[in-house]
Protein backbone atom coordinates (compact mmCIF):
# COMPACT_ATOMS: atom_id res chain seq x y z
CA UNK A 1 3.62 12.09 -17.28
CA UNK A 2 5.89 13.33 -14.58
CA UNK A 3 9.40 12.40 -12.83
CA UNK A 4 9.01 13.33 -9.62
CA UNK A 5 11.95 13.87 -7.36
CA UNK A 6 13.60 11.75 -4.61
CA UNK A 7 12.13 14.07 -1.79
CA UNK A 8 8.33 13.45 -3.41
CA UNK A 9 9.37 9.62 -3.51
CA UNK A 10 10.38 9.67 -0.19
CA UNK A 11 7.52 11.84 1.48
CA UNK A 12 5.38 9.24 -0.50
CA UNK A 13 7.56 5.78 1.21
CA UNK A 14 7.25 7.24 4.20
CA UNK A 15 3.47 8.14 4.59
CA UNK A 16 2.71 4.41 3.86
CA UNK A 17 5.61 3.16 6.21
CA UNK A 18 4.36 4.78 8.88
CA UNK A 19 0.53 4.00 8.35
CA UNK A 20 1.70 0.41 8.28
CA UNK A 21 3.46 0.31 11.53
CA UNK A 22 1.48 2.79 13.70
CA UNK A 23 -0.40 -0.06 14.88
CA UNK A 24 2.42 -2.20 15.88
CA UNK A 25 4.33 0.44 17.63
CA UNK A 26 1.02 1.51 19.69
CA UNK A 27 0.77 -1.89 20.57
CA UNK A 28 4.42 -2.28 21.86
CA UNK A 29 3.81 0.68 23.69
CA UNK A 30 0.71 -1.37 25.59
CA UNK A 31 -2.55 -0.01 23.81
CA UNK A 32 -5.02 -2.80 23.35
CA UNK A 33 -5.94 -2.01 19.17
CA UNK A 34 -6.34 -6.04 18.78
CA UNK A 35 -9.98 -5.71 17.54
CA UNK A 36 -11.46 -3.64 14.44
CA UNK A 37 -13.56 -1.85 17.05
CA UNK A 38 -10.54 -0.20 18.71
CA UNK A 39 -8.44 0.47 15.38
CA UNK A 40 -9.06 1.34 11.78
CA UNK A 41 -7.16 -1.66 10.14
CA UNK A 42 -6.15 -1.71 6.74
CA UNK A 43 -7.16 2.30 6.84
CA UNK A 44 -4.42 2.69 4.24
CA UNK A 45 -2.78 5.32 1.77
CA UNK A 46 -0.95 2.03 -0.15
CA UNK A 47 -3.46 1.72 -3.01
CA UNK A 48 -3.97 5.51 -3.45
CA UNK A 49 -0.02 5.58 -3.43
CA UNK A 50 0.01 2.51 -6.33
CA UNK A 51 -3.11 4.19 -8.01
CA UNK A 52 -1.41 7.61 -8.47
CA UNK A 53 2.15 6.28 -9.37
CA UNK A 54 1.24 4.19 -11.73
CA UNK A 55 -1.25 6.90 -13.52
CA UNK A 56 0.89 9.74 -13.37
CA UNK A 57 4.72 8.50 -13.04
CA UNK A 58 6.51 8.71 -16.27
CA UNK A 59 8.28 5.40 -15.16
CA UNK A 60 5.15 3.21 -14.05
CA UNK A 61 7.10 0.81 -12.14
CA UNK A 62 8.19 3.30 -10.05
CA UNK A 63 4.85 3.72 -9.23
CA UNK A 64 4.58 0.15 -7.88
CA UNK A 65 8.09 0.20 -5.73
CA UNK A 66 7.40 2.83 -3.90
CA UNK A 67 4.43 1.05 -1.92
CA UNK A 68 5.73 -2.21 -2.11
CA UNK A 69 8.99 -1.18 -0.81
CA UNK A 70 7.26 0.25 1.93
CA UNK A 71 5.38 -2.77 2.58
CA UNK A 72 8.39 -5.07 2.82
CA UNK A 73 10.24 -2.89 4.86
CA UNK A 74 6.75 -2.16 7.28
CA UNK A 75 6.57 -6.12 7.29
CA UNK A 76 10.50 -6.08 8.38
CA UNK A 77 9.70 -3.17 11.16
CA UNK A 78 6.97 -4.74 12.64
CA UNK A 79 8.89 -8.69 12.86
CA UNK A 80 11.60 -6.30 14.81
CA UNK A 81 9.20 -5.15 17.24
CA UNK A 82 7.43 -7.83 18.04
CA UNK A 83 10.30 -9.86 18.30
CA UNK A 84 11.33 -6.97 21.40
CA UNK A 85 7.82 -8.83 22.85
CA UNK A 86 8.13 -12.31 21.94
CA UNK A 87 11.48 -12.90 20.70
CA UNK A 88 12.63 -11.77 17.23
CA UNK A 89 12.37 -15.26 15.88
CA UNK A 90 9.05 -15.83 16.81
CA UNK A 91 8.38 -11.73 16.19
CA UNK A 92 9.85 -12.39 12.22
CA UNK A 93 7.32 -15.19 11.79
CA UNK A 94 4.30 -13.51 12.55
CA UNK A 95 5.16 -10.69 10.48
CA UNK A 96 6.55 -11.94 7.55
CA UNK A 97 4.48 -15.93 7.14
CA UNK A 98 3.60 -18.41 4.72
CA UNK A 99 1.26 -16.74 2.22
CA UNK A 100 2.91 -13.48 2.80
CA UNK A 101 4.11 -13.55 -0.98
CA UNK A 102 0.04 -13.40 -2.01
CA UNK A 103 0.15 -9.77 -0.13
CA UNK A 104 3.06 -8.66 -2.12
CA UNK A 105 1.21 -10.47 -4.98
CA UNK A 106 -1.99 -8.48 -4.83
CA UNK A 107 -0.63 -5.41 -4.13
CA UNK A 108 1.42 -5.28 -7.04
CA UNK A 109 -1.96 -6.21 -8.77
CA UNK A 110 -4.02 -3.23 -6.95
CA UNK A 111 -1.50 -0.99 -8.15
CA UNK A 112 -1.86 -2.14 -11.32
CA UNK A 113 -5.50 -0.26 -11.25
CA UNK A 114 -3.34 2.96 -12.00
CA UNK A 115 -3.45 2.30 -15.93
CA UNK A 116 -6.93 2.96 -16.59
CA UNK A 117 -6.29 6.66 -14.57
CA UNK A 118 -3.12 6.66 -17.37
CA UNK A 119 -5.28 6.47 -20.23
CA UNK A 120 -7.81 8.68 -19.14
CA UNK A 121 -7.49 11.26 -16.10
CA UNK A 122 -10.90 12.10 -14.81
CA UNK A 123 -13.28 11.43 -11.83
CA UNK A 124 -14.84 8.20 -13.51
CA UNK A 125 -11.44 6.29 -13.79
CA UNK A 126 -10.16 7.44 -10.78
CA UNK A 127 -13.10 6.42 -9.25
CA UNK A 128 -13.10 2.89 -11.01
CA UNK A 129 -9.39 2.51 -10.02
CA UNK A 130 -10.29 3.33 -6.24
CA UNK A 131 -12.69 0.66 -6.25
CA UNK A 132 -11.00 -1.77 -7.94
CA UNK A 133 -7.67 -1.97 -6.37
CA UNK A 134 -8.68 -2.57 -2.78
CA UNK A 135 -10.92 -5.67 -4.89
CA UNK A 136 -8.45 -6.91 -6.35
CA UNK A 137 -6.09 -7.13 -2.73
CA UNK A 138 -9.26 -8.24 -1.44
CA UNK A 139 -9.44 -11.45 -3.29
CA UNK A 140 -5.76 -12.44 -3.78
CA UNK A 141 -4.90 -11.43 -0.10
CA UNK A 142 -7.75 -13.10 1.40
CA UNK A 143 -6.88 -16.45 -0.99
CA UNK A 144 -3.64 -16.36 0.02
CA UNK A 145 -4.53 -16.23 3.87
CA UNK A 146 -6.88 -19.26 3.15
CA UNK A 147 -4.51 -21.33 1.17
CA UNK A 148 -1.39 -20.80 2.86
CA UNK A 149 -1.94 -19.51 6.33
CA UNK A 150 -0.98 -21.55 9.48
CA UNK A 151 -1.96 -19.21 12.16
CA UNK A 152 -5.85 -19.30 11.44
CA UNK A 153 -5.68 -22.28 9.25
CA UNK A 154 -9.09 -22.16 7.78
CA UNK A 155 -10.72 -25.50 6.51
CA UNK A 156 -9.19 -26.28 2.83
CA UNK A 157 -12.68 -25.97 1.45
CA UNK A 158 -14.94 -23.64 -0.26
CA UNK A 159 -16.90 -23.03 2.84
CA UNK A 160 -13.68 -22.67 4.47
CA UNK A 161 -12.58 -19.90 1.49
CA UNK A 162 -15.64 -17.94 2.03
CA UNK A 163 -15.46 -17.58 5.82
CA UNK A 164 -12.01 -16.19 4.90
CA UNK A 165 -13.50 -14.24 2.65
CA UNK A 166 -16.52 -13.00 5.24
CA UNK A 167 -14.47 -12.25 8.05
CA UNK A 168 -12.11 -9.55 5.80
CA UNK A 169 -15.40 -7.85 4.65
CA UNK A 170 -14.54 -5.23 7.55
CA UNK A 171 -11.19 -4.70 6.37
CA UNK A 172 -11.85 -4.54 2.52
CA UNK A 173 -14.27 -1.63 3.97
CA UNK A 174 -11.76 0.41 5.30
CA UNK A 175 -9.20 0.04 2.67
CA UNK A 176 -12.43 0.72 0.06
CA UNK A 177 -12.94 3.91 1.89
CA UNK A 178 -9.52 5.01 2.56
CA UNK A 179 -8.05 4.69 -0.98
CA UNK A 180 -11.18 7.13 -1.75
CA UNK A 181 -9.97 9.36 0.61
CA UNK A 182 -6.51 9.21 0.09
CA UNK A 183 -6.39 9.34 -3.91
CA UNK A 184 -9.07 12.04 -3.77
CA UNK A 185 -5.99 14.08 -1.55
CA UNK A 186 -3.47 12.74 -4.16
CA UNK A 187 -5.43 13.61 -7.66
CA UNK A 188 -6.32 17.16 -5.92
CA UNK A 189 -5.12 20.51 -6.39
CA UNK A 190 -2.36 20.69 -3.64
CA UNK A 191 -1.54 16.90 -4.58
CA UNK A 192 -0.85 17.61 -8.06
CA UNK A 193 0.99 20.70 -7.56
CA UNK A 194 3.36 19.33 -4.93
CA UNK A 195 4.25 16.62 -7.81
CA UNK A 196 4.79 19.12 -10.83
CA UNK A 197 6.36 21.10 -8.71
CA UNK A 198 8.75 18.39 -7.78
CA UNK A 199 8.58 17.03 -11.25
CA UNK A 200 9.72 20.20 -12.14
CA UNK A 201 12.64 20.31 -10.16
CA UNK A 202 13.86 17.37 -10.93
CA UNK A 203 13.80 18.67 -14.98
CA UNK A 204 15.91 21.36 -13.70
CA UNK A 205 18.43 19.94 -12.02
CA UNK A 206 18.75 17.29 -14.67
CA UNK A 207 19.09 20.15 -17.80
CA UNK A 208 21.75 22.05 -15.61
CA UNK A 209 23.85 18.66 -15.39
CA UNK A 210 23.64 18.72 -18.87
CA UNK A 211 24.27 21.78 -19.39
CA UNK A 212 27.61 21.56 -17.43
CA UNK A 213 28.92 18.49 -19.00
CA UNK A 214 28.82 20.11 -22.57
C-alpha cells in the first residue's frame, strides 16, 4: 500500500472537480450542452478515483474523501454559478436537492468497489471493480432521484422506479465506459509511477522529520 503525498491528492481532487463543473461553467458561458447528444454526462474520473484509492491507499478512507470531497465542493461550485443565472437561492437548490444525500450515498458505495482490487491487483478485479462501481451509483442514485426528487417527481410506483431507472441507462453508459478508461490510465504504468513516486516522497520527508527530532 502507498501514502501518497498532498500534491498527488490534490492533482487527484482537482481532476474530478473540474470534470464535475465543466459542464456548468460552459453553460454559464451560453453553450447549449442541456441534452446527452450535445455533452458526455456523467463521463467521469470519480469512480476510477474511488476505485484506485481505495485499492492502493494505505489509508482506504482516504481513498473515498478525495472524490467525495470533490463532489460536495463541485455540488457547492455549480449552486454558485447558477445562482449568477437564476439567483443563488434558487441556483443552491438545484444543485444541492432533496435526495442529494443518495448521491453522496452511492458514491461512497462505488468507491467501496476498490477492496476487491486490494485483495488482489490484476486485470480481472480491476475489471470487476470498473463495472461494478458505476452499478452500484447506478441503482442507489437513480433510487434516490425516484424517491426523493421534486424536480422530475416520478410516479411513487414501480413503473414509476423503472422509468427512472430507463431514462439513466444513457448515463450509467458513460460513467460504465469512462471509469474503464480512466482506471485503465490510473492502474497503468505512468499512473502507478506518478503514485510511488509520490508515495515515495512523502516516506522521505517523513524519515528526515524524524530524523531531526532525535
Amino acid at each position: 500500500m502507498y501514502q501518497p503525498n498532498k500534491t498527488f491528492l490534490a492533482s487527484l481532487f482537482g481532476l474530478c472537480l473540474v470534470v464535475k463543473i465543466l459542464p456548468f461553467v460552459l453553460m454559464h458561458f451560453g453553450m447549449d450542452i442541456q441534452s446527452e447528444t450535445t455533452y458526455p454526462w456523467t463521463f467521469t474520473p470519480f469512480f476510477a478515483v474511488g476505485i484506485f484509492g481505495v485499492a492502493l491507499f494505505r489509508r482506504q478512507s482516504m481513498g473515498v474523501f478525495v472524490p467525495l470531497a470533490a463532489w460536495v465542493v463541485g455540488d457547492i461550485l455549480i449552486g454558485v454559478l447558477s445562482g449568477l443565472k437564476y439567483g443563488m437561492r434558487d441556483g443552491l437548490a438545484y444543485a444541492i436537492y432533496p435526495g442529494q444525500f443518495m448521491n453522496y450515498l452511492g458514491l461512497i458505495l462505488a468507491c467501496g468497489a476498490g477492496l476487491l482490487v486490494r485483495r488482489s491487483r490484476n486485470v480481472g478485479t480491476i475489471t470487476v471493480a470498473c463495472i461494478l462501481s458505476p452499478t452500484i451509483f447506478f441503482a442507489v442514485s437513480n433510487f434516490g432521484v425516484w424517491a426523493f426528487d421534486t424536480w422530475i417527481n416520478y410516479p411513487k410506483t414501480l413503473a414509476g422506479l423503472q422509468t427512472a431507472y430507463l431514462a439513466a441507462i444513457p448515463f450509467y453508459k458513460n460513467a460504465l465506459i469512462s471509469t474503464i478508461g480512466y482506471s485503465a490510465l490510473l492502474f497503468s504504468q505512468l499512473g502507478m509511477s506518478l503514485l510511488k513516486s509520490r508515495a515515495e516522497e512523502t516516506s522521505a520527508a517523513v524519515m528526515s522529520e524524524a530524523i531531526r527530532q532525535k
